[in-house]
Protein backbone atom coordinates (compact mmCIF):
# COMPACT_ATOMS: atom_id res chain seq x y z
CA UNK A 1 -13.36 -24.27 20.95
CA UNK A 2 -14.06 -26.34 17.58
CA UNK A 3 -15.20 -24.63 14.69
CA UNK A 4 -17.36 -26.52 12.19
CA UNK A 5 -16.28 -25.89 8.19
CA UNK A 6 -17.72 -27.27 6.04
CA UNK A 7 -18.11 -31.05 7.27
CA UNK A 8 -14.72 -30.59 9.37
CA UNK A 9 -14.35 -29.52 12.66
CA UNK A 10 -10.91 -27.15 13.79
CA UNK A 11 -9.72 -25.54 16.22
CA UNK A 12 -10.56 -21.38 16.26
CA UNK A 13 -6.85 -21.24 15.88
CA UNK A 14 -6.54 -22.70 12.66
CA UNK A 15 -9.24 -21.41 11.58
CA UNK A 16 -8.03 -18.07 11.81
CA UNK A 17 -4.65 -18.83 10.26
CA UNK A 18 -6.40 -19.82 7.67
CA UNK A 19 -8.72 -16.95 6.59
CA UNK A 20 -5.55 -15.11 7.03
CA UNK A 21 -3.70 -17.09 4.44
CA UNK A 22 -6.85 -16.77 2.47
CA UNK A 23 -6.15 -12.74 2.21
CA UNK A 24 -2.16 -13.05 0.88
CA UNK A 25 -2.87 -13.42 -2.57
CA UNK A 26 -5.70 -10.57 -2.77
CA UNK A 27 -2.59 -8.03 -1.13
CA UNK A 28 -0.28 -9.55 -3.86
CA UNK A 29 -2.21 -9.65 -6.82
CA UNK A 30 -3.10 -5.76 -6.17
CA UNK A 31 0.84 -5.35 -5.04
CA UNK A 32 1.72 -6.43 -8.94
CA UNK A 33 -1.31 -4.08 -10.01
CA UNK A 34 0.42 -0.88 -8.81
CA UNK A 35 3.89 -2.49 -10.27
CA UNK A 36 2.20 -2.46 -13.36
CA UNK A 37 0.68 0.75 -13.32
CA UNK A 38 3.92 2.52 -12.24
CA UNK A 39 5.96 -0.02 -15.09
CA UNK A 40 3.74 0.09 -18.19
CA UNK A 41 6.38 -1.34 -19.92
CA UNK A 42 7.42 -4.78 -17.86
CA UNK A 43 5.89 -7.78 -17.38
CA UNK A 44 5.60 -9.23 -13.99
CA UNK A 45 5.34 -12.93 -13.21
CA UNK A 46 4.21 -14.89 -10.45
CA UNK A 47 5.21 -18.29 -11.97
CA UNK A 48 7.58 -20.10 -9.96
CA UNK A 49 7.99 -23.25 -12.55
CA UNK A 50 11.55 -23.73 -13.77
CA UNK A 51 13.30 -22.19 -17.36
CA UNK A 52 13.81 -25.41 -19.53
């Protein structure tokens, strides 16, 4: 069955792959908080853009 978001309509499918997706960065943003907390003294960085 379609599901209406926003002014879209999807399938229920899609819909939940989506909210799923939704919930990965909350698990990795609180993934590098512990990483922090257990190494005070490192910096940890999401940043995928290239060294020049």
């Amino acid at each position: 069955m379609a599901v209406k978001v926003g002014n879209s309509w999807v399938t229920e499918e899609a819909y939940a792959y989506a909210k799923a997706k939704q919930a990965e960065p909350k698990e990795g943003k609180a993934m590098l908080s512990q990483l922090s907390e257990k190494f005070p003294d490192t910096d940890f960085s999401t940043n995928t853009a290239s060294f020049s």
